[in-house]
PDB file of N, CA and C in Angstrom:
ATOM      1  N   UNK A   1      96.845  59.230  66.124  1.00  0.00           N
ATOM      2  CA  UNK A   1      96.602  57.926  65.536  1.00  0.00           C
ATOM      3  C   UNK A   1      97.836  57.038  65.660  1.00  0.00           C
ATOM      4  N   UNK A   2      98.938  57.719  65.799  1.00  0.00           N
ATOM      5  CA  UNK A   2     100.156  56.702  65.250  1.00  0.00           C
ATOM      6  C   UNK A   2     100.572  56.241  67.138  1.00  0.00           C
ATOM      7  N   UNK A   3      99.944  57.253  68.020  1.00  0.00           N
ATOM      8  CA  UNK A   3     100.638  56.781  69.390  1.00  0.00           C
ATOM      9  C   UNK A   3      99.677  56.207  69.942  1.00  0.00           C
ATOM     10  N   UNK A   4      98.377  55.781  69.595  1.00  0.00           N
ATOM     11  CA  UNK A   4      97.477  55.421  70.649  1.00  0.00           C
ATOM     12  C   UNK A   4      96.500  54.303  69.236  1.00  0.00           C
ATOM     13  N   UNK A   5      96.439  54.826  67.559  1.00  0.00           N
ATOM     14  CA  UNK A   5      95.270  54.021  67.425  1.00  0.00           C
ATOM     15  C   UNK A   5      95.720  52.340  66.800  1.00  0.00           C
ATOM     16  N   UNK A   6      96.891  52.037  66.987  1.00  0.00           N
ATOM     17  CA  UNK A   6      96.940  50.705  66.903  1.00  0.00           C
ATOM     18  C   UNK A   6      96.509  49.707  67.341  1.00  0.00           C
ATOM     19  N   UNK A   7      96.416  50.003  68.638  1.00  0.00           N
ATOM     20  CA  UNK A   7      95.652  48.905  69.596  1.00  0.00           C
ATOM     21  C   UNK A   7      93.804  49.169  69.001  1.00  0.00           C
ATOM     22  N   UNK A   8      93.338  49.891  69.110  1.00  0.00           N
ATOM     23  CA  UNK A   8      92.258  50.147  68.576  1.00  0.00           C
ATOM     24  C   UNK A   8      91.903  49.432  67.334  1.00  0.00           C
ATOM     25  N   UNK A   9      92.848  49.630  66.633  1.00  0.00           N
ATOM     26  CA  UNK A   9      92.875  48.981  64.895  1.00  0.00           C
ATOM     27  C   UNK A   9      92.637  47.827  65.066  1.00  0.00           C
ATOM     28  N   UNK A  10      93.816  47.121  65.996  1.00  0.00           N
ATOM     29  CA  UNK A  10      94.147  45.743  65.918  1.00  0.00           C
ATOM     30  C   UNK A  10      92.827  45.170  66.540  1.00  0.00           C
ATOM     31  N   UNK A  11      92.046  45.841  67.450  1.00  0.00           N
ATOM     32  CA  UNK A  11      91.048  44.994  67.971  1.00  0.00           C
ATOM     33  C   UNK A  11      90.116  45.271  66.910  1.00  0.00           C
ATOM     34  N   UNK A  12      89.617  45.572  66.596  1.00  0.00           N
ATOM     35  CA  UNK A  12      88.596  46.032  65.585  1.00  0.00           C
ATOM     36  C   UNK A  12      89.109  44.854  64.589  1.00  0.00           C
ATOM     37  N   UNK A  13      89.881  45.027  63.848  1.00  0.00           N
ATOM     38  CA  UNK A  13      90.364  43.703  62.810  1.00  0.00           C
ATOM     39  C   UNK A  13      90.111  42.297  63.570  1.00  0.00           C
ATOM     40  N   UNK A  14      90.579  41.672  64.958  1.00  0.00           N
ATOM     41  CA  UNK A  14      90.032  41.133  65.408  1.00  0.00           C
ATOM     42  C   UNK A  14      88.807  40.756  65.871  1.00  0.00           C
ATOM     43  N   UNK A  15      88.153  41.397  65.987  1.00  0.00           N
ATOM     44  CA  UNK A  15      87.071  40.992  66.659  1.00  0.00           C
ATOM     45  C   UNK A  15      86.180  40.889  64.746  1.00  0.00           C
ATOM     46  N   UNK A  16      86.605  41.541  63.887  1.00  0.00           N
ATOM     47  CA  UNK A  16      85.960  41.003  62.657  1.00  0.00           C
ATOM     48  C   UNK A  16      86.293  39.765  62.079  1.00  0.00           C
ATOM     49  N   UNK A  17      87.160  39.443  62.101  1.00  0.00           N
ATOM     50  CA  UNK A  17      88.006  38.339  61.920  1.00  0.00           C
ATOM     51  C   UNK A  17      87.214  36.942  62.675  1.00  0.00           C
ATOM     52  N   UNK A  18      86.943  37.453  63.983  1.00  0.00           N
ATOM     53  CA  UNK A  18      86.225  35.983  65.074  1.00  0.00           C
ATOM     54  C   UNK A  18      85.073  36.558  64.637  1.00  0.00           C
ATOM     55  N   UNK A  19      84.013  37.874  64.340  1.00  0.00           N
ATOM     56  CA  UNK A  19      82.769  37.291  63.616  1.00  0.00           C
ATOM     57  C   UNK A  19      82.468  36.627  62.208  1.00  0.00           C
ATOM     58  N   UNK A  20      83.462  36.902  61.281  1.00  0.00           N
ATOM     59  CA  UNK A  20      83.013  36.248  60.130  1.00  0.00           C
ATOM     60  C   UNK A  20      84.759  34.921  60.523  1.00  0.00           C
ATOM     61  N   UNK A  21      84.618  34.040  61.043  1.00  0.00           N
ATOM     62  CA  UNK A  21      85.572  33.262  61.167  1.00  0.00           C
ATOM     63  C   UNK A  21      86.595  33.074  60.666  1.00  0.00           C
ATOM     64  N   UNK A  22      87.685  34.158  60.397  1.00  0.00           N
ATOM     65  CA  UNK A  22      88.827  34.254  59.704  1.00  0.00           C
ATOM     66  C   UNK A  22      89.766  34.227  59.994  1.00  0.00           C
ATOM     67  N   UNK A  23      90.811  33.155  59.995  1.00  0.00           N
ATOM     68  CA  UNK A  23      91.788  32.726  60.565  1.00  0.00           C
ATOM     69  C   UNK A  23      92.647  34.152  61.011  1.00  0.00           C
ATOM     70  N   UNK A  24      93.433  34.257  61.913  1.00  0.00           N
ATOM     71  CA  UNK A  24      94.428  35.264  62.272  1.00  0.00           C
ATOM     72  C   UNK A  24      95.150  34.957  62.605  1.00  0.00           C
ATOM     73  N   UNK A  25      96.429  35.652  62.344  1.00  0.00           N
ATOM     74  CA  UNK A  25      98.330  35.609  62.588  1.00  0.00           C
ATOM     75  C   UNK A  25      98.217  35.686  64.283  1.00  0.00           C
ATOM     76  N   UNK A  26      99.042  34.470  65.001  1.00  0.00           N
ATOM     77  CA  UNK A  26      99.634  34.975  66.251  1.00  0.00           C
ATOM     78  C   UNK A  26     100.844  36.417  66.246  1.00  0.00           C
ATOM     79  N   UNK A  27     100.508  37.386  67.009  1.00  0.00           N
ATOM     80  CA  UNK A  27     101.433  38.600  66.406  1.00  0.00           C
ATOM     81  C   UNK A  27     102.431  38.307  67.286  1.00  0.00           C
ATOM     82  N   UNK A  28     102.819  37.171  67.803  1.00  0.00           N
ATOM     83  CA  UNK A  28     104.044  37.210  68.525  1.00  0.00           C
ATOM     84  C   UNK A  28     105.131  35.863  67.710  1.00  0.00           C
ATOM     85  N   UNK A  29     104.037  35.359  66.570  1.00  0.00           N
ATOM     86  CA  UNK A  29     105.226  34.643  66.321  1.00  0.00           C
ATOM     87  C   UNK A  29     105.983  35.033  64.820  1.00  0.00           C
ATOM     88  N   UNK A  30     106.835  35.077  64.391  1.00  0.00           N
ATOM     89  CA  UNK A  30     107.826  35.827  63.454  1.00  0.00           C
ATOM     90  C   UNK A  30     107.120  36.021  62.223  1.00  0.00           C
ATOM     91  N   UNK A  31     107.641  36.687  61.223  1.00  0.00           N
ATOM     92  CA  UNK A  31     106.769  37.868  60.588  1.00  0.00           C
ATOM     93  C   UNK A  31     107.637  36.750  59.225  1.00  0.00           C
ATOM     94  N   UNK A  32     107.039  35.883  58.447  1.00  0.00           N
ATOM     95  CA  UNK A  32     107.563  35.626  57.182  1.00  0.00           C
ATOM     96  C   UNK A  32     107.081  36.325  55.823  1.00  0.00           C
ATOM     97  N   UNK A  33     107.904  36.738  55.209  1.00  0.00           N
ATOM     98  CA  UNK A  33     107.729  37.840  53.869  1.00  0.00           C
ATOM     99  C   UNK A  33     107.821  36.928  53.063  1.00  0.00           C
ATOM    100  N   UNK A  34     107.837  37.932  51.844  1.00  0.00           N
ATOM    101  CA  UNK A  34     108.029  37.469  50.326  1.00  0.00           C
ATOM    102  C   UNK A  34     109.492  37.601  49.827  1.00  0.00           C
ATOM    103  N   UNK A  35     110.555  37.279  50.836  1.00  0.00           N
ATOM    104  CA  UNK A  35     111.635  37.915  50.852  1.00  0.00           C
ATOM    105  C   UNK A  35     112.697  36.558  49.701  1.00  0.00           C
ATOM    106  N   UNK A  36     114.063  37.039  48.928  1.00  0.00           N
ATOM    107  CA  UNK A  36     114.422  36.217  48.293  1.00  0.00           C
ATOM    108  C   UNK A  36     114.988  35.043  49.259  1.00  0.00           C
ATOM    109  N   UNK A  37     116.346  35.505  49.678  1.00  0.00           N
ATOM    110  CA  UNK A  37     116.948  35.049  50.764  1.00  0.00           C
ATOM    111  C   UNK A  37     116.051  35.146  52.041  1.00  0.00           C
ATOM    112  N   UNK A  38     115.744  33.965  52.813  1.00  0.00           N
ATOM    113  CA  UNK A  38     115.247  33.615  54.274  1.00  0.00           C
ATOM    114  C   UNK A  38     116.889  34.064  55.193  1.00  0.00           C
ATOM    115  N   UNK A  39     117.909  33.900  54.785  1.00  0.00           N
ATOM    116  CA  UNK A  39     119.184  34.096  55.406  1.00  0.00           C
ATOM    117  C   UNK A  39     119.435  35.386  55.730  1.00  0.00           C
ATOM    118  N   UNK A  40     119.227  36.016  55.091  1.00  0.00           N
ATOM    119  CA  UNK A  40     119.135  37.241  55.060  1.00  0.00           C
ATOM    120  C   UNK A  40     117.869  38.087  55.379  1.00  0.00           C
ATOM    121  N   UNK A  41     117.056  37.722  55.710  1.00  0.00           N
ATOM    122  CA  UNK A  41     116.208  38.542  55.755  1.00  0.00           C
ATOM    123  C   UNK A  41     115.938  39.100  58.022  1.00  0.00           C
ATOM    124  N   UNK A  42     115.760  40.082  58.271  1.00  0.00           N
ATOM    125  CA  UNK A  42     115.567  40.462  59.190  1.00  0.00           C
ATOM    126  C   UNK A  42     114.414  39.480  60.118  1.00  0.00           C
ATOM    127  N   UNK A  43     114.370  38.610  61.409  1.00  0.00           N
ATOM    128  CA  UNK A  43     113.771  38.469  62.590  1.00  0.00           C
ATOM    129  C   UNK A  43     113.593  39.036  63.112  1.00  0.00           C
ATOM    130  N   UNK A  44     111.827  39.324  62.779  1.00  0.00           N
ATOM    131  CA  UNK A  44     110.652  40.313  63.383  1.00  0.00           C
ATOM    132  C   UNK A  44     109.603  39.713  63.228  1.00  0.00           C
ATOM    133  N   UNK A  45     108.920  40.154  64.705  1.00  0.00           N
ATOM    134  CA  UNK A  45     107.533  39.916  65.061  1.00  0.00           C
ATOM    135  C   UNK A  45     106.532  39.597  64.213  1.00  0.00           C
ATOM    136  N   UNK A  46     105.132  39.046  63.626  1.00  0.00           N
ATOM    137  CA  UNK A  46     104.409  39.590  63.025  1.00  0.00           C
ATOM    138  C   UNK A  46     103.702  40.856  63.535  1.00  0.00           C
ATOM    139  N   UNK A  47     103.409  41.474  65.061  1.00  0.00           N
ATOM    140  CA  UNK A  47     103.321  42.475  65.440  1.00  0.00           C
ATOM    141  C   UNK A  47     104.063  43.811  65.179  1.00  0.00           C
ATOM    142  N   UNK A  48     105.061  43.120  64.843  1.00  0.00           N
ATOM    143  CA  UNK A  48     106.405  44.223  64.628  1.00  0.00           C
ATOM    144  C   UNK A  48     106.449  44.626  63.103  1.00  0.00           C
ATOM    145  N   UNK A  49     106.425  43.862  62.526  1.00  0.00           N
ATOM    146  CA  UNK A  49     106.271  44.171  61.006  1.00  0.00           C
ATOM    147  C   UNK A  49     104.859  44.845  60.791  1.00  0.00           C
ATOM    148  N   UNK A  50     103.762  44.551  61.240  1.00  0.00           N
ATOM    149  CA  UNK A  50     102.646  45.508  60.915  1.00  0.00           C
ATOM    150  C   UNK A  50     102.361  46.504  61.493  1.00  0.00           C
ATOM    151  N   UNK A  51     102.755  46.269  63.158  1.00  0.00           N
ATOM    152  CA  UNK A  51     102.362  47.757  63.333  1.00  0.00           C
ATOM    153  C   UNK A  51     103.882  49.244  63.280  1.00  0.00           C
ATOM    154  N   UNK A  52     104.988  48.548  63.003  1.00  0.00           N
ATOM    155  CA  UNK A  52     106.287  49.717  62.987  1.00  0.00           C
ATOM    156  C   UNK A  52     106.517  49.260  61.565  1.00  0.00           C
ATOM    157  N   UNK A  53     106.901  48.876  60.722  1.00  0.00           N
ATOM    158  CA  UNK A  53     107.206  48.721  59.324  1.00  0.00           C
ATOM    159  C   UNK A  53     105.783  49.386  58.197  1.00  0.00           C
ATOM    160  N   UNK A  54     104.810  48.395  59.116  1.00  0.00           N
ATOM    161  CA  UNK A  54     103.609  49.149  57.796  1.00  0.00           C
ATOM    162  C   UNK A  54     102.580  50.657  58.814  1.00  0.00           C
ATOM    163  N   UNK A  55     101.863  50.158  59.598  1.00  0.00           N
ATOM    164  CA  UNK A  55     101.248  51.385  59.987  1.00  0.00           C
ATOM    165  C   UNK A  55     101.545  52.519  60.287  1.00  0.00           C
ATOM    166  N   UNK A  56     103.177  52.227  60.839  1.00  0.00           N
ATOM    167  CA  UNK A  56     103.858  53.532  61.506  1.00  0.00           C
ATOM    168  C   UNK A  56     104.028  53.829  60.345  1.00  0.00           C
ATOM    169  N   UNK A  57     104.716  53.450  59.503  1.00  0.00           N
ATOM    170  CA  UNK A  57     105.465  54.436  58.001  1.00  0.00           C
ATOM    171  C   UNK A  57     104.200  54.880  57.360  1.00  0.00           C
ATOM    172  N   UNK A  58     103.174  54.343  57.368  1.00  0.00           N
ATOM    173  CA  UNK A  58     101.173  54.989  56.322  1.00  0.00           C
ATOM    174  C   UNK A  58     101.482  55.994  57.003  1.00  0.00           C
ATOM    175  N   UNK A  59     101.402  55.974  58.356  1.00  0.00           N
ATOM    176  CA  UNK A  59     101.119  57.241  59.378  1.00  0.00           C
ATOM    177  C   UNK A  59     102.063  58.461  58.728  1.00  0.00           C
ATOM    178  N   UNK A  60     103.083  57.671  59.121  1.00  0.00           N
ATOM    179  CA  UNK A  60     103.999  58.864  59.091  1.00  0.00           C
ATOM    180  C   UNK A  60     104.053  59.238  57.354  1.00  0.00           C
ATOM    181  N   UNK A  61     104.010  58.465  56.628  1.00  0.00           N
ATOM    182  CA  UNK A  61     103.792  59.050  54.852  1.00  0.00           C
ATOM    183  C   UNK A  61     102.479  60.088  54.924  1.00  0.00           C
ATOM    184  N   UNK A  62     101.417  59.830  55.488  1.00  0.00           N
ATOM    185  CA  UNK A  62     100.237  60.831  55.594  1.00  0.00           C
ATOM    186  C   UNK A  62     100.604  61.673  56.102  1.00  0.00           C
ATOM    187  N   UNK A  63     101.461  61.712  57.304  1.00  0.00           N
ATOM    188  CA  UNK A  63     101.848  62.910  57.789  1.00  0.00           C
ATOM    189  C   UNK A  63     102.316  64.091  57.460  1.00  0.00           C
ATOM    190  N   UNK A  64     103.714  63.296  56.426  1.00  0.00           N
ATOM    191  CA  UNK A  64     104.373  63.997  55.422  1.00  0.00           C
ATOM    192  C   UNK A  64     103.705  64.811  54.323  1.00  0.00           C
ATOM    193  N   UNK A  65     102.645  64.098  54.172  1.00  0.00           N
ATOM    194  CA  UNK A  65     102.438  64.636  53.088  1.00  0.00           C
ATOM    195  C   UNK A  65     101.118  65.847  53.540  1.00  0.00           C
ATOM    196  N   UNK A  66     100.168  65.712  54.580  1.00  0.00           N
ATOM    197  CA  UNK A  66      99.518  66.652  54.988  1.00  0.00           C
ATOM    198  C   UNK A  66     100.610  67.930  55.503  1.00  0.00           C
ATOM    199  N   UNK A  67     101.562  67.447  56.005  1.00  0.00           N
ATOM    200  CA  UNK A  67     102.718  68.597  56.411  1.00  0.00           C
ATOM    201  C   UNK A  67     103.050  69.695  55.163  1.00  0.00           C
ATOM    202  N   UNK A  68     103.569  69.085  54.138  1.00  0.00           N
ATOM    203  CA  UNK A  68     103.877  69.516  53.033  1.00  0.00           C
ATOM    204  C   UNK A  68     102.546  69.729  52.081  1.00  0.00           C
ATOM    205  N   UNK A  69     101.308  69.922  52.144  1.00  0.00           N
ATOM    206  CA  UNK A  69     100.263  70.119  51.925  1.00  0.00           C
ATOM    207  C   UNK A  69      99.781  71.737  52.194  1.00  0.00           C
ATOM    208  N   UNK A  70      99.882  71.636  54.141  1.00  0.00           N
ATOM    209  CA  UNK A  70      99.673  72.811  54.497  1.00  0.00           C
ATOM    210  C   UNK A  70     100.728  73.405  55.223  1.00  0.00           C
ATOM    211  N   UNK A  71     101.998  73.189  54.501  1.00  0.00           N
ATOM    212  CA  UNK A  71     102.731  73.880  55.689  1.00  0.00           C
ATOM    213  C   UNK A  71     104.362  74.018  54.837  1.00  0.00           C
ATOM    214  N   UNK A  72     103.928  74.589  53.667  1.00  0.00           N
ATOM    215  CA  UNK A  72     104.881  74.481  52.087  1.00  0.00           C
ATOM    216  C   UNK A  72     105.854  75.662  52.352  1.00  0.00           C
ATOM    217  N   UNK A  73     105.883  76.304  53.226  1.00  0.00           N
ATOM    218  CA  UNK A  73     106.171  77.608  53.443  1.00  0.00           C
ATOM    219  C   UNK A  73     106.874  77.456  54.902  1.00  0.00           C
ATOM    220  N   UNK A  74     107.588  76.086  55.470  1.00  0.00           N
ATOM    221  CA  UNK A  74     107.551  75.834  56.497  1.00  0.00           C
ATOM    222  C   UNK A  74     109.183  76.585  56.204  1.00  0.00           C
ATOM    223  N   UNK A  75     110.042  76.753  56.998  1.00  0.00           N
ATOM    224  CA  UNK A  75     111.774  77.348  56.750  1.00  0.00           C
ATOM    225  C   UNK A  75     112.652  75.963  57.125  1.00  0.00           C
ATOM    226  N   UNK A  76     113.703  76.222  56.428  1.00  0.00           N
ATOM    227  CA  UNK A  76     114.698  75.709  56.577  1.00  0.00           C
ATOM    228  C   UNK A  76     114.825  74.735  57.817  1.00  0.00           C
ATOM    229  N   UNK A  77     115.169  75.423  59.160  1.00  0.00           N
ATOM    230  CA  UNK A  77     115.426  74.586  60.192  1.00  0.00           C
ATOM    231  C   UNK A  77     113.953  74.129  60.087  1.00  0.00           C
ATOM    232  N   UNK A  78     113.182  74.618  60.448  1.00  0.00           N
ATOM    233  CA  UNK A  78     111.956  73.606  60.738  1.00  0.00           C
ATOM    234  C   UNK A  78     111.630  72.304  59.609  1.00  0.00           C
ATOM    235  N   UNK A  79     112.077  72.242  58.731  1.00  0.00           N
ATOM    236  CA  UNK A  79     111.821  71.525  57.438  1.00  0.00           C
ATOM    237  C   UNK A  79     112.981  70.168  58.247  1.00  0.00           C
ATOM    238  N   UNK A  80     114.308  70.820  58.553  1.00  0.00           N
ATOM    239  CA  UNK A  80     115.431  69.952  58.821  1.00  0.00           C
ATOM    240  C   UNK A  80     114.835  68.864  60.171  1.00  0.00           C
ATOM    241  N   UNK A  81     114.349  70.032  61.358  1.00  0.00           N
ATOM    242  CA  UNK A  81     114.028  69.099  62.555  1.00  0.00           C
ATOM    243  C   UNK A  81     113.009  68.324  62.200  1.00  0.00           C
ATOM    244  N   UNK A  82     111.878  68.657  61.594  1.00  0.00           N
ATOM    245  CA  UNK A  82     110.958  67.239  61.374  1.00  0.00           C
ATOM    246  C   UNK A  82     111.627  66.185  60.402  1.00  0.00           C
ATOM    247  N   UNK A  83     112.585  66.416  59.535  1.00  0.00           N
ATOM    248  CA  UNK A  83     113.111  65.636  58.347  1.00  0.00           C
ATOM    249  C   UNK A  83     114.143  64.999  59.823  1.00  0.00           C
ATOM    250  N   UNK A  84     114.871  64.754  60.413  1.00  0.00           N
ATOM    251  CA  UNK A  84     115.754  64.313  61.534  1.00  0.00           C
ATOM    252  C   UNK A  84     114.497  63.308  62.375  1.00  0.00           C
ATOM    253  N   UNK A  85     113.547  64.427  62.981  1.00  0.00           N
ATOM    254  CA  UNK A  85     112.571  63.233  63.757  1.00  0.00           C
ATOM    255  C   UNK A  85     112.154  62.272  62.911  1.00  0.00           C
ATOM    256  N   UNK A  86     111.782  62.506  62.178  1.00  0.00           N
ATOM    257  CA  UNK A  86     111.143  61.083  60.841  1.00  0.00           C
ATOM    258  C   UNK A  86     112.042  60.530  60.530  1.00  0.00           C
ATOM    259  N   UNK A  87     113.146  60.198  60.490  1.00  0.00           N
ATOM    260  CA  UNK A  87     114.177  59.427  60.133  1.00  0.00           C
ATOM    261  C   UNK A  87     114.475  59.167  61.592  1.00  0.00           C
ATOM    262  N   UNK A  88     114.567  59.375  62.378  1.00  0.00           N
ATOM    263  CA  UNK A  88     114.954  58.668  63.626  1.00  0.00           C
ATOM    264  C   UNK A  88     113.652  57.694  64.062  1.00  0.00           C
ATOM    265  N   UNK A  89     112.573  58.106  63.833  1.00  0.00           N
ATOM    266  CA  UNK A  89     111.817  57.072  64.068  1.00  0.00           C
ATOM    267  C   UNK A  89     111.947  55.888  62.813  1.00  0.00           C
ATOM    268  N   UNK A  90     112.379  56.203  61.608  1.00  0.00           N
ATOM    269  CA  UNK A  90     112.183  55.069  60.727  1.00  0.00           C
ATOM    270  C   UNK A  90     113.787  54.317  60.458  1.00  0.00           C
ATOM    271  N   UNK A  91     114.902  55.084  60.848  1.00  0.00           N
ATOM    272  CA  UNK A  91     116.199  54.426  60.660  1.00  0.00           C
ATOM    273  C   UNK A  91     116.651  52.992  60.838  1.00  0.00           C
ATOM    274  N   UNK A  92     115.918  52.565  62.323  1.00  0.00           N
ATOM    275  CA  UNK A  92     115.957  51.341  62.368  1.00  0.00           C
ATOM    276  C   UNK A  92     115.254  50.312  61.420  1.00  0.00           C
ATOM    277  N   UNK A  93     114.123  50.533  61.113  1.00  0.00           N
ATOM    278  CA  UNK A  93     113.420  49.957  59.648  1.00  0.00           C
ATOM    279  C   UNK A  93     114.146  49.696  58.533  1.00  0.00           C
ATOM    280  N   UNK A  94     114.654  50.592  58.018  1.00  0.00           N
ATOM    281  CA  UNK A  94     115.668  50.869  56.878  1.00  0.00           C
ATOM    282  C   UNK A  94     117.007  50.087  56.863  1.00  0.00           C
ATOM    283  N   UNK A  95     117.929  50.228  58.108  1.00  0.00           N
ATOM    284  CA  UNK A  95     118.915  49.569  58.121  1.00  0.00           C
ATOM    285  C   UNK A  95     120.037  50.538  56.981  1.00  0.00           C
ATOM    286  N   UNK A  96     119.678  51.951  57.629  1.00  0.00           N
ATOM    287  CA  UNK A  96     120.827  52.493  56.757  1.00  0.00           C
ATOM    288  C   UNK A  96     122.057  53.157  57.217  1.00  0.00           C
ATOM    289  N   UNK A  97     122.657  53.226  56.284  1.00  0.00           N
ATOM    290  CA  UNK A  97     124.015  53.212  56.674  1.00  0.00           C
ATOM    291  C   UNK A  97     125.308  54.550  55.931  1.00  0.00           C
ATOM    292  N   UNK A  98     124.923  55.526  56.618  1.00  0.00           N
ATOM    293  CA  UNK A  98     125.545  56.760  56.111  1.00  0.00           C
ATOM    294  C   UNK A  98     124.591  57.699  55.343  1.00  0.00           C
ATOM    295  N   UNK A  99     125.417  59.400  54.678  1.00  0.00           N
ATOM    296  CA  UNK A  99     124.619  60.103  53.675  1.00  0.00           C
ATOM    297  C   UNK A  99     124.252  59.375  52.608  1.00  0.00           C
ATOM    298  N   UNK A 100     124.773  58.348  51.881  1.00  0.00           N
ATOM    299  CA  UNK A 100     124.196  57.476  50.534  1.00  0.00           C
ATOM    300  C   UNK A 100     123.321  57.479  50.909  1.00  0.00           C
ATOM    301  N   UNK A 101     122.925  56.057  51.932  1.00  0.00           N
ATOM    302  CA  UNK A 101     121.477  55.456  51.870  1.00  0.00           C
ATOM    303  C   UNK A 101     120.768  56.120  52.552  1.00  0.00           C
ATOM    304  N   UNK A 102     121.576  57.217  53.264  1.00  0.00           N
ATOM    305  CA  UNK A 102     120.011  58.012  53.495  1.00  0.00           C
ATOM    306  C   UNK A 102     119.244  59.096  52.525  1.00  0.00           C
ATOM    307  N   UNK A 103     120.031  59.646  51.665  1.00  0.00           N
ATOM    308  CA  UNK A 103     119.771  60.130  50.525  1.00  0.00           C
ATOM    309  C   UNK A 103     119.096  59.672  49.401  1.00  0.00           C
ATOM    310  N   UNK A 104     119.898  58.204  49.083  1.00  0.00           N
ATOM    311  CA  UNK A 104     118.414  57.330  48.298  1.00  0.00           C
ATOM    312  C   UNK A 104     117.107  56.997  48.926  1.00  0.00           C
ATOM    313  N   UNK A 105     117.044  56.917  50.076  1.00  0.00           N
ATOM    314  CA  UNK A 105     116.062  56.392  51.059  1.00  0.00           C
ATOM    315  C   UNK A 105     114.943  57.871  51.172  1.00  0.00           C
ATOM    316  N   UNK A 106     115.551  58.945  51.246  1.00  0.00           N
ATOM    317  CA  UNK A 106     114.954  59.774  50.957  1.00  0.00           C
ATOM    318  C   UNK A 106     114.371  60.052  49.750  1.00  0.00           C
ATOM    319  N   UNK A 107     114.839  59.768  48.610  1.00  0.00           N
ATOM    320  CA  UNK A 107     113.983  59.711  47.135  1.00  0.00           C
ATOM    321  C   UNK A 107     112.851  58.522  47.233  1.00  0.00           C
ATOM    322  N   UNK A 108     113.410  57.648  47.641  1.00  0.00           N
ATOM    323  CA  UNK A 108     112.547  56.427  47.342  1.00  0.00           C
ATOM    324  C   UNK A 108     111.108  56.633  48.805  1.00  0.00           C
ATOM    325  N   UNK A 109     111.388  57.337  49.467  1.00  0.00           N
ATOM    326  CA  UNK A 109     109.993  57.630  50.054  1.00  0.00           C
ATOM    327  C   UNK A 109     109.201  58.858  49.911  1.00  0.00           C
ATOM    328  N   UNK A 110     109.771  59.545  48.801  1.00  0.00           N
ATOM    329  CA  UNK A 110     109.638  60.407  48.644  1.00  0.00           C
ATOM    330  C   UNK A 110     109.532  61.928  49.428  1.00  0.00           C
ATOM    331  N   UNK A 111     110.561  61.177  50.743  1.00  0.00           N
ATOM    332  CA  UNK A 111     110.882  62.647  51.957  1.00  0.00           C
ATOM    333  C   UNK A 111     111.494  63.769  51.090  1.00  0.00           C
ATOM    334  N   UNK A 112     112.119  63.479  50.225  1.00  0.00           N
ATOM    335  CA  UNK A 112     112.663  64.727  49.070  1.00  0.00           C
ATOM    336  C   UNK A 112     111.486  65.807  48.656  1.00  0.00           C
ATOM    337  N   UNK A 113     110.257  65.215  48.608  1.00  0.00           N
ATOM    338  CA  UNK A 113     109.178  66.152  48.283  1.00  0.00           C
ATOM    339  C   UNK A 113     108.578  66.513  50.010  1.00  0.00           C
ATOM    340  N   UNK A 114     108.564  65.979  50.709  1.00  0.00           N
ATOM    341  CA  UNK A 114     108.324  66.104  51.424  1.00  0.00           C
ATOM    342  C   UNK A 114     108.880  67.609  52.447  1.00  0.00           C
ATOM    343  N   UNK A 115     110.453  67.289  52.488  1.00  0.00           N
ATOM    344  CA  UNK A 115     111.574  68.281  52.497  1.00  0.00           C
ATOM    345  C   UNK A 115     112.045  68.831  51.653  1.00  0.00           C
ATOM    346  N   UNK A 116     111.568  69.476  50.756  1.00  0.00           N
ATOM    347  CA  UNK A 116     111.967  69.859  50.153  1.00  0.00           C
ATOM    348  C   UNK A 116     113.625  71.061  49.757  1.00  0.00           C
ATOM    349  N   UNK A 117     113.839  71.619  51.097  1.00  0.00           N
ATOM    350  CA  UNK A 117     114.493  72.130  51.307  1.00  0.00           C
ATOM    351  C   UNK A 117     116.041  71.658  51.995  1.00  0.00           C
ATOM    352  N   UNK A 118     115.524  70.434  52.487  1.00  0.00           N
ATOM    353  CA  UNK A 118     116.595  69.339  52.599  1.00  0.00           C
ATOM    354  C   UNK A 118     117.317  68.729  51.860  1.00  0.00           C
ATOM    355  N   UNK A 119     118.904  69.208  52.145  1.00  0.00           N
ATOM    356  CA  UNK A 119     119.512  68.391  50.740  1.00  0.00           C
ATOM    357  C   UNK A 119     120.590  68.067  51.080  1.00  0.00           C
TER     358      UNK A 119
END
């Protein structure tokens, strides 16, 4: 789902969108949030913000958590290499910067339950 069903998604939302006539985001032009500071805030796609900020991270949170569902009993290194791949795909998102924020970043997505064995 996370390497192939985006495009799928996105047309499907589209093509509902042009039958019941509902305006839609150009996904190429910049992604404005609810953010405090505009100065500060990161220049990204609206494509980019929905499908790597929100769908990739659902994906990958479902993932986590079906992982750690059926697979609680997983060891040490194996717990570490998927906890490394999931953070390398989401690091750039985050914008973090050393063991701190990756350690809070890990509570706050709850990869701590996830990895449990990671610390």
């Amino acid at each position: 789902m996370r390497d192939d069903g985006w495009n799928t998604l996105l047309e499907q939302v589209f093509n509902f969108c042009e039958k019941f006539h509902v305006d839609t985001l150009d996904m190429n032009d910049l992604y404005v949030g609810e953010i405090r500071s505009r100065r500060k805030a990161k220049k990204v796609t609206n494509l980019h913000h929905y499908q790597v900020e929100l769908f990739n991270t659902i994906i990958d949170m479902q993932l986590q958590e079906l992982n750690f569902r059926f697979n609680e009993l997983l060891s040490l290194p194996d717990q570490l290499e998927n906890f490394v791949m999931d953070m390398r795909v989401n690091i750039e998102a985050y914008e973090l910067q050393g063991l701190g924020d990756i350690s809070r970043k890990r509570v706050q997505t709850r990869r701590d339950v996830a990895y449990p064995q990671v610390y």
